[in-house]
Protein backbone atom coordinates (compact mmCIF):
# COMPACT_ATOMS: atom_id res chain seq x y z
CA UNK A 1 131.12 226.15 17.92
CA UNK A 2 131.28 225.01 21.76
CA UNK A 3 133.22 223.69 24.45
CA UNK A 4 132.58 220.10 25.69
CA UNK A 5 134.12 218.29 28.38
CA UNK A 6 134.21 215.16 28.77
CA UNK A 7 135.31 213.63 32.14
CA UNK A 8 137.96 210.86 32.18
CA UNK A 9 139.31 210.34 35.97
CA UNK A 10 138.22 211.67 39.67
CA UNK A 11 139.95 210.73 42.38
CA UNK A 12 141.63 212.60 46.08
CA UNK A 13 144.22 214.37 46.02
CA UNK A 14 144.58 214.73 50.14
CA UNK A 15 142.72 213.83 52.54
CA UNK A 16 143.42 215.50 55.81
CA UNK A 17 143.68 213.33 59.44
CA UNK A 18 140.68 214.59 62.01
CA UNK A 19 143.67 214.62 64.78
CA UNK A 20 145.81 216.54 62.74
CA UNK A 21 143.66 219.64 61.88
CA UNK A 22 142.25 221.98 64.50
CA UNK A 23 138.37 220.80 65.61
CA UNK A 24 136.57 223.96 64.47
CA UNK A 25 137.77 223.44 61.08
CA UNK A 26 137.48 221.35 58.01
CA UNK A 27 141.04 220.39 57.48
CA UNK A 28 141.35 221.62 54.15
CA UNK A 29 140.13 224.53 51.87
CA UNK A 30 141.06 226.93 48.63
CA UNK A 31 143.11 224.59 46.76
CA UNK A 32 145.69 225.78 43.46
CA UNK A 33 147.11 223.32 40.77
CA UNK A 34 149.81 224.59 37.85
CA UNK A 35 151.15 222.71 35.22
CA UNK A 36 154.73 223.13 34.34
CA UNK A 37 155.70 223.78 31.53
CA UNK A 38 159.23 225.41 31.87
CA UNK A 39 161.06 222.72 33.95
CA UNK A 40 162.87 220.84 31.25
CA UNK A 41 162.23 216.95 32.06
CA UNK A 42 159.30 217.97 34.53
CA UNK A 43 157.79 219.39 32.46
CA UNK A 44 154.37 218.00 32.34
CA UNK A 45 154.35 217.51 36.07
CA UNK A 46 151.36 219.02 38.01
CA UNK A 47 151.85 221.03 41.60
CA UNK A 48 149.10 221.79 43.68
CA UNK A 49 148.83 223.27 47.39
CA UNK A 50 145.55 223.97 49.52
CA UNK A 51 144.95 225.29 53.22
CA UNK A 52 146.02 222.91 55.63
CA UNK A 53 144.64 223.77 59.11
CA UNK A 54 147.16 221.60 61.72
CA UNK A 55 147.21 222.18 65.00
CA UNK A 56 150.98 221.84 64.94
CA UNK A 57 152.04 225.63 64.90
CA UNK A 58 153.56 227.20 63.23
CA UNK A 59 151.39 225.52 60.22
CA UNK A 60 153.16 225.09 56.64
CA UNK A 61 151.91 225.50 53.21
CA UNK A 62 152.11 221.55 51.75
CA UNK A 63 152.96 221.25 47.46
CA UNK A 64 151.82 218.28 46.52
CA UNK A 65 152.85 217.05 43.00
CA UNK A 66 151.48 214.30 40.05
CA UNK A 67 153.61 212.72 37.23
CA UNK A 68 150.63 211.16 35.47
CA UNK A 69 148.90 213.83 34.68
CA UNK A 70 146.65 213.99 37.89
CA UNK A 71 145.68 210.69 38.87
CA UNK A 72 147.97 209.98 41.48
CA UNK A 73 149.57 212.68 43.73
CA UNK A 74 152.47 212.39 46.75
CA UNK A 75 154.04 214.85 48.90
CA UNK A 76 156.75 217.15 47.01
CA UNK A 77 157.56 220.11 49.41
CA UNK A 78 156.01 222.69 51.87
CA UNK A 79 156.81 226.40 52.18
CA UNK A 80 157.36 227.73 55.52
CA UNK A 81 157.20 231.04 56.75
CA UNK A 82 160.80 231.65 57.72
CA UNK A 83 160.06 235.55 57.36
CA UNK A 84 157.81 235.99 60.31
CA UNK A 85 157.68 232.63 61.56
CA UNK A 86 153.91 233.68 62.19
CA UNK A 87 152.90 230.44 59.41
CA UNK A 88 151.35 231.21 56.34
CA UNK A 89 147.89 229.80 57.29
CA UNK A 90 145.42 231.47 54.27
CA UNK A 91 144.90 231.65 50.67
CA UNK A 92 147.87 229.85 48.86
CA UNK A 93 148.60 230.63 45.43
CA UNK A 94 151.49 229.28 43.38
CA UNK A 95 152.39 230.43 39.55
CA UNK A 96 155.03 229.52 37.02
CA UNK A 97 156.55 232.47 35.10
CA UNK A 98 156.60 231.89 31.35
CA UNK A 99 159.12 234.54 30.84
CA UNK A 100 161.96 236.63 32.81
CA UNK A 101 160.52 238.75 35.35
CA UNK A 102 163.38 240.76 36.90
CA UNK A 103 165.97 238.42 37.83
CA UNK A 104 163.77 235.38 38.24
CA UNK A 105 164.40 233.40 34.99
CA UNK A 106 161.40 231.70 33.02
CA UNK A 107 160.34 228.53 35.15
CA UNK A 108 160.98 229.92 38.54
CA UNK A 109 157.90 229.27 40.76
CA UNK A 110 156.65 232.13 43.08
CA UNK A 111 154.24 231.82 45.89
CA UNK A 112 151.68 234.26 47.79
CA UNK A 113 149.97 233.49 51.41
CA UNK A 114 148.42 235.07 54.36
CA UNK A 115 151.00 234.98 56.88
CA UNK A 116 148.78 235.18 60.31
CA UNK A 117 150.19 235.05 64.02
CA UNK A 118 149.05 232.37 66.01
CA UNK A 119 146.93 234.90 68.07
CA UNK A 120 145.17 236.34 64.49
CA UNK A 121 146.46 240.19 65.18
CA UNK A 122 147.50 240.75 61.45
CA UNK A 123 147.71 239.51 58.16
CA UNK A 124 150.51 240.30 55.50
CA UNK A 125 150.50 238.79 52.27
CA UNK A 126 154.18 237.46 51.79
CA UNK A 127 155.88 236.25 48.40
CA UNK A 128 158.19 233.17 48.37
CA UNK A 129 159.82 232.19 45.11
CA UNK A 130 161.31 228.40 43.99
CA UNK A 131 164.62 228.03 41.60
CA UNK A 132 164.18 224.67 41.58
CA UNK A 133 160.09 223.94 39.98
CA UNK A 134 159.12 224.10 43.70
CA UNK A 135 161.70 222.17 45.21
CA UNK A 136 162.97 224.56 47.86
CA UNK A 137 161.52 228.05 48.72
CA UNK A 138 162.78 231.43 49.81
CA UNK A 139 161.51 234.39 51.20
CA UNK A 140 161.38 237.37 48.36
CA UNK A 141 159.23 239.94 49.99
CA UNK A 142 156.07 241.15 51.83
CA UNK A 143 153.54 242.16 49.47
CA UNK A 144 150.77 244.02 51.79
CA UNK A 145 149.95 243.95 55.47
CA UNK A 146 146.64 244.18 57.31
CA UNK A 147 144.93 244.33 60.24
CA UNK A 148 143.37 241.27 62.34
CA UNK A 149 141.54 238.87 59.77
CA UNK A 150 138.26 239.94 61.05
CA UNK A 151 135.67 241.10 58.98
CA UNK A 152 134.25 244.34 59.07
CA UNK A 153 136.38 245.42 61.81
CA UNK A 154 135.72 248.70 61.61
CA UNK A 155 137.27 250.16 64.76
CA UNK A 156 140.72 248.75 63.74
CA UNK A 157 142.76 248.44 60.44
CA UNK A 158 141.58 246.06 57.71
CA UNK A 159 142.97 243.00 56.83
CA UNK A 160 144.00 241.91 53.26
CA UNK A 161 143.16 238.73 52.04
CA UNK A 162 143.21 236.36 48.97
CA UNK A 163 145.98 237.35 46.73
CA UNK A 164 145.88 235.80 43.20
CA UNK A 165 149.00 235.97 40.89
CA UNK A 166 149.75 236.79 37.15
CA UNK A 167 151.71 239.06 34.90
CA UNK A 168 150.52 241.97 33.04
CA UNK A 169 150.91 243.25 29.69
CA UNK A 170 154.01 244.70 30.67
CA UNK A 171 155.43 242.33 31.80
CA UNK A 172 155.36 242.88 35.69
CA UNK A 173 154.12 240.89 37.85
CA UNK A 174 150.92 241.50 39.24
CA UNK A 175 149.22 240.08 42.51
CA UNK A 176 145.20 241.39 42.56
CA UNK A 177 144.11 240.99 45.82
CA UNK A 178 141.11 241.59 48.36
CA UNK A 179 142.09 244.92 50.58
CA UNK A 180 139.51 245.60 53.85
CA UNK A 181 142.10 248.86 54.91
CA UNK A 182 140.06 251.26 52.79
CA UNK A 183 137.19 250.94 55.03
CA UNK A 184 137.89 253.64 57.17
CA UNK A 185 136.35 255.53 54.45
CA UNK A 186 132.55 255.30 54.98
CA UNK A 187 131.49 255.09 51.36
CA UNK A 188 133.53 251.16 51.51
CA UNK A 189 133.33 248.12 53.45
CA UNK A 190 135.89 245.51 51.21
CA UNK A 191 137.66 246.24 47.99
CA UNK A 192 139.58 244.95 45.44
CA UNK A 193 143.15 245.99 44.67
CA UNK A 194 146.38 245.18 42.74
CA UNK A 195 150.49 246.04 43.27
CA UNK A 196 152.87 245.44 40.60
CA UNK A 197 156.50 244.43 40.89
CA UNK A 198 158.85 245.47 37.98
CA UNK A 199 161.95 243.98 39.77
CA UNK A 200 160.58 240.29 40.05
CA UNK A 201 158.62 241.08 43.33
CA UNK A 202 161.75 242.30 45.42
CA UNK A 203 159.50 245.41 45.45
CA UNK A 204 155.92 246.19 45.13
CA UNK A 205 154.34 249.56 43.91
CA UNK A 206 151.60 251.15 45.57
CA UNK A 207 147.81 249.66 45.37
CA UNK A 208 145.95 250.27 42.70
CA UNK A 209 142.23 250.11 43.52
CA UNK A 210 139.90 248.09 41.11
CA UNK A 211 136.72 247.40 42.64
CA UNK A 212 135.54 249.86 45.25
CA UNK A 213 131.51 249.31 45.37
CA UNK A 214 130.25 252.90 47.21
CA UNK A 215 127.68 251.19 48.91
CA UNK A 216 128.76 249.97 52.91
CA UNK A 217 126.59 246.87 52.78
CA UNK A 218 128.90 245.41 49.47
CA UNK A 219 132.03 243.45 49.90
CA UNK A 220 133.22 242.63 46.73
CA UNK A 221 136.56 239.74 47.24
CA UNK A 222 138.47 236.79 45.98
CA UNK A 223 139.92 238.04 42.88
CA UNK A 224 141.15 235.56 40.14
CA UNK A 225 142.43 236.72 37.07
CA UNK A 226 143.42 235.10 33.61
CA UNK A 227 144.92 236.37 30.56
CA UNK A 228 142.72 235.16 27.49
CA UNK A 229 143.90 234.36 23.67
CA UNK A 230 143.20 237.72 22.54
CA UNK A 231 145.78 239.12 24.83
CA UNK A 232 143.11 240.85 27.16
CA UNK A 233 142.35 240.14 30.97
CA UNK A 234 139.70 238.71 32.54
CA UNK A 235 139.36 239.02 36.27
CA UNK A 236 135.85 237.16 38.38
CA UNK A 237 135.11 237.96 41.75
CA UNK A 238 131.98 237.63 44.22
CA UNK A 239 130.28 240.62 45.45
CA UNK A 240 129.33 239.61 49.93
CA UNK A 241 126.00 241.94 50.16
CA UNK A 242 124.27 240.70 47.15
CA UNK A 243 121.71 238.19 47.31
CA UNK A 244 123.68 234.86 46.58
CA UNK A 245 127.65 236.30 46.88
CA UNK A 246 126.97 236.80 43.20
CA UNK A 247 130.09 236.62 40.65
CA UNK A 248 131.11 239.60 38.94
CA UNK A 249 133.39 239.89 35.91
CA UNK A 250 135.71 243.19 34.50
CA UNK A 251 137.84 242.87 31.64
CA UNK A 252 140.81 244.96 30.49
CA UNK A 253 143.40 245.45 27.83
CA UNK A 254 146.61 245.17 30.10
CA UNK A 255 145.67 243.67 33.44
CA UNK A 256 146.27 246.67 35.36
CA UNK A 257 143.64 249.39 34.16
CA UNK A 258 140.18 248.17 35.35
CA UNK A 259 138.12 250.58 34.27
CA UNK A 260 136.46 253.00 37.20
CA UNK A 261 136.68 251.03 40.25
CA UNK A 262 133.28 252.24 41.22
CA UNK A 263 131.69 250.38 38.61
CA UNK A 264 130.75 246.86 40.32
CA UNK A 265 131.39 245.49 37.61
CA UNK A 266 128.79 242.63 34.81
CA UNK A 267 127.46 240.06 36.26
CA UNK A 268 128.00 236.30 34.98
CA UNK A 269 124.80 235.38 33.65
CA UNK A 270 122.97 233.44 31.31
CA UNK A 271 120.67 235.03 29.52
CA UNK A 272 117.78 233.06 30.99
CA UNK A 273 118.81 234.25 34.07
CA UNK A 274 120.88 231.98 36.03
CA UNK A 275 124.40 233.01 37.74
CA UNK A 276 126.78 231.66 40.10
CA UNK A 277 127.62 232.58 43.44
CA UNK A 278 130.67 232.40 46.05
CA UNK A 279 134.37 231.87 45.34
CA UNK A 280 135.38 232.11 41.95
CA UNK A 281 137.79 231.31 39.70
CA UNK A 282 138.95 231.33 36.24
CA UNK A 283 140.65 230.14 32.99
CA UNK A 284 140.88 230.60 29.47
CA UNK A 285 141.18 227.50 27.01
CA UNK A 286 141.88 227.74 23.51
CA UNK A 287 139.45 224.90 22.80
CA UNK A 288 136.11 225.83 21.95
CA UNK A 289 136.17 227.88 18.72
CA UNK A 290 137.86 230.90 17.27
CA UNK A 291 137.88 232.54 20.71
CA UNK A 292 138.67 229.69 22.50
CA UNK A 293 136.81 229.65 25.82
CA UNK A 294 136.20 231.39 29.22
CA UNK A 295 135.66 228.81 31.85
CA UNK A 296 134.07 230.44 35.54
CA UNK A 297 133.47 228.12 38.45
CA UNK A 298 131.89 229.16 41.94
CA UNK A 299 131.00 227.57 44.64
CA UNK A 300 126.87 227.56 44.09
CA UNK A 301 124.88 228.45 41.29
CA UNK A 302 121.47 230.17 41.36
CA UNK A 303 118.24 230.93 39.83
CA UNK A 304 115.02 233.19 40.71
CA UNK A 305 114.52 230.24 42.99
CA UNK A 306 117.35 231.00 45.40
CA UNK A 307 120.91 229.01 45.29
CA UNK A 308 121.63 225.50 44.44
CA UNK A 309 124.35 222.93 44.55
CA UNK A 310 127.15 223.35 41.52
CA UNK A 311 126.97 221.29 38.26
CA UNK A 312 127.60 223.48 35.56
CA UNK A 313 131.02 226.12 34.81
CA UNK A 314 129.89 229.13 32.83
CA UNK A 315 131.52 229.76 29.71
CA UNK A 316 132.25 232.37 27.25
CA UNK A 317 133.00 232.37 23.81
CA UNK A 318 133.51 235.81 22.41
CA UNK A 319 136.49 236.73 25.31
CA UNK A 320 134.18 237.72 27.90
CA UNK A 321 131.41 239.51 25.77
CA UNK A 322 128.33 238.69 24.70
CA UNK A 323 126.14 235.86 26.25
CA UNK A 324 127.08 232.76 28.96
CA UNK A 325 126.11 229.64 28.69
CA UNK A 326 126.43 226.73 31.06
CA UNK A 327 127.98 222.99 30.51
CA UNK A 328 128.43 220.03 33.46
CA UNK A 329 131.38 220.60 36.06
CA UNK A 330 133.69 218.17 36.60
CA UNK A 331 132.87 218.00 40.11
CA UNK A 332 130.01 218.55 42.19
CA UNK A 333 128.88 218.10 46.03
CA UNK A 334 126.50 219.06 48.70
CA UNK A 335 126.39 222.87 49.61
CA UNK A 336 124.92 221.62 52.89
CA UNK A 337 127.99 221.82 54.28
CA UNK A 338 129.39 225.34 54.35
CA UNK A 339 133.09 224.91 53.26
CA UNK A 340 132.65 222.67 50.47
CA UNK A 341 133.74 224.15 47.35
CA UNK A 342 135.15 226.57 49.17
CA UNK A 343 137.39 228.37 46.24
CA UNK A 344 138.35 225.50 43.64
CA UNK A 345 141.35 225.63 41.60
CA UNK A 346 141.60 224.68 37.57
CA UNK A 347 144.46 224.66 35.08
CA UNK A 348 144.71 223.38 31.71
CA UNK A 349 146.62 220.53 30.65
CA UNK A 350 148.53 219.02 28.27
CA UNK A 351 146.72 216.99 25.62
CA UNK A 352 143.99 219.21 25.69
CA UNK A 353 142.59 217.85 28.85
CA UNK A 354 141.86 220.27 32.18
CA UNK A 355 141.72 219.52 35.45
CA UNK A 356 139.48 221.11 38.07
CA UNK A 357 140.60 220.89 42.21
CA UNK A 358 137.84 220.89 45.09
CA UNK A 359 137.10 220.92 48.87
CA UNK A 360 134.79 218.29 49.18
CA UNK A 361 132.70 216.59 52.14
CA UNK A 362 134.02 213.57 54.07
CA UNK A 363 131.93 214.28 56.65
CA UNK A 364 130.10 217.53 58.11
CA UNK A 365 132.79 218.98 58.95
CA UNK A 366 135.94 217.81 57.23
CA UNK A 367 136.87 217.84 53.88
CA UNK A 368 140.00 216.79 51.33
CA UNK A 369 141.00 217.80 47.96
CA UNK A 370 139.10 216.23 45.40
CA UNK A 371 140.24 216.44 41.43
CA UNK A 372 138.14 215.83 38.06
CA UNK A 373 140.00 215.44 35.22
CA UNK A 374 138.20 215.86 31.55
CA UNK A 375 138.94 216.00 27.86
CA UNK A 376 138.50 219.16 26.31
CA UNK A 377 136.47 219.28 22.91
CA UNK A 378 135.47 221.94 20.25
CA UNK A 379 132.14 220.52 18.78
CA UNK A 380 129.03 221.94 16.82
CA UNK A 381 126.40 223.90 19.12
């Protein structure tokens, strides 16, 4: 059995103004899209956020929201950094607890960014929480803090960057994240690490260290992480210092043990030997076959020829074992320009469909958040 998707609707989900986003950058990047599914009537209803780079400081985190499954999307909300008042410029990532976690009931919302100072001297990666399916935000706690977000700074402290969200086996919750501060030991440039939060993130244990390639010239970052139908974890990541930002894949039984963190880790391959490279992220869909599947996008994908514009996800069937295969993305888009496809977002949806968010080209500079919508099928090989 396979996966096929079949794609029903693209269309924009923002599209940032050139006079309202600062001239060196492309407006938007690294965009995240839930479903809900615990929100009684709104239920159903789709919340996304993205990087918006506005030159009016300090810059907010927009949540935009769709109730028709995707197609259309307006303004909902925006988190603000009322902690530091710094803005919370980075790496957005929203997530919809399924069940209690401390004394955030199932459906609360909870947040992670990169709050960063105006005049980029730290990062700290902050966590926000919504009572009301994303309504309204408060402040919960600060979740790791860093150095400048300069990379490879190696006469200063590290930053930490890119947090991604989930709960464990245990039922904590979990934010994996990508940790430069361990680079004042020489074996490591950037790693990979993970807190957990027992309490419903009013506190956050100490990090526990993943991926820690002993070789200075790898920088293995942007951790995603899914739980699949077996109960197991999946977590993808791209490894700077290889050829083509290759993506790397670990698996483990309760989200929290990794396996030695010196081990880089397998990486996501076909077995005729093409892999993808920069920015990944994942899902698991229970469409597929008796394993349902593991979906993996990245920003390129490439061959013994070098790298290549996207087309294709790379899939699993046997939870993250045994071979990849390859089947048409929902979007694709010129890699000419540097930021597009810069980290895309995916979430299933109801009536077996899945939706898949992008940074794509306006121009060669800008971009705007671009969706693809398809219709998820089990079918014959």
């Amino acid at each position: 059995m396979a996966l096929k998707i079949t794609r029903e609707n693209m269309g924009v989900v923002f599209t940032p103004r050139d006079e309202e986003v600062y001239s060196n950058s492309s407006g938007v990047l690294y965009p995240r899209v839930i479903e809900l599914h615990h929100a009684g009537k709104l239920n159903g209803m789709l919340l996304a956020t993205f990087d918006h780079s506005t030159v009016k400081e300090p810059p907010v985190v927009p949540v935009m929201s769709s109730a028709d499954g995707g197609v259309t999307w307006e303004k909902y909300s925006q988190i603000e950094d009322i902690q530091n008042g710094f803005g919370i410029r980075f790496q957005p990532v929203i997530f919809e607890l399924d069940r209690p976690c401390g004394d955030l009931p199932t459906g609360t919302i909870v947040f992670s960014g990169n709050s960063v100072p105006l005049d980029f001297t730290s990062t700290e990666l902050v966590f926000y929480v919504s009572r009301d399916h994303g309504k309204t935000w408060e402040f919960r706690s600060s979740v790791a803090k860093g150095g400048p977000p300069i990379e490879q700074n190696f006469d200063a402290l590290g930053p930490v960057w890119e947090p991604n969200i989930y709960i464990n086996k245990y039922g904590e919750l979990t934010i994996a994240f990508t940790d430069e501060r361990p680079h004042t030991d020489p074996r490591f440039n950037q790693t990979l690490g993970l807190v957990t939060s027992a309490d419903g993130g009013k506190t956050w244990s100490d990090v526990e260290y993943t991926v820690t390639v002993p070789d200075r010239a790898m920088r293995p970052g942007m951790p995603v992480v899914t739980q699949m139908g077996n109960g197991k974890f999946i977590m993808v990541y791209e490894i700077v210092g290889k050829p083509c930002c290759d993506i790397y894949y670990k698996l483990s039984d309760d989200g929290v043990n990794w396996g030695d963190p010196l081990w880089e880790g397998k990486r996501v391959e076909t077995p005729d030997g093409l892999f993808l490279g920069s920015m990944p992220y994942v899902i698991w869909v229970p469409q597929g076959g008796k394993c349902g599947t593991v979906i993996v996008t990245a920003k390129r994908e490439g061959e013994h020829i070098g790298m290549r514009d996207p087309g294709f996800y790379h899939v699993n069937y046997e939870y993250g074992t045994g071979e990849w295969h390859r089947i048409p993305m929902l979007i694709t888009y010129n890699t000419d320009t540097l930021q597009a496809g810069w980290s895309m977002g995916m979430t299933l949806m109801q009536n077996d469909k899945l939706i898949q968010l992008a940074p794509t080209p306006i121009n060669r500079r800008l971009m705007q958040i671009t969706y693809g919508i398809g219709k998820l099928e089990t079918t014959e090989k």
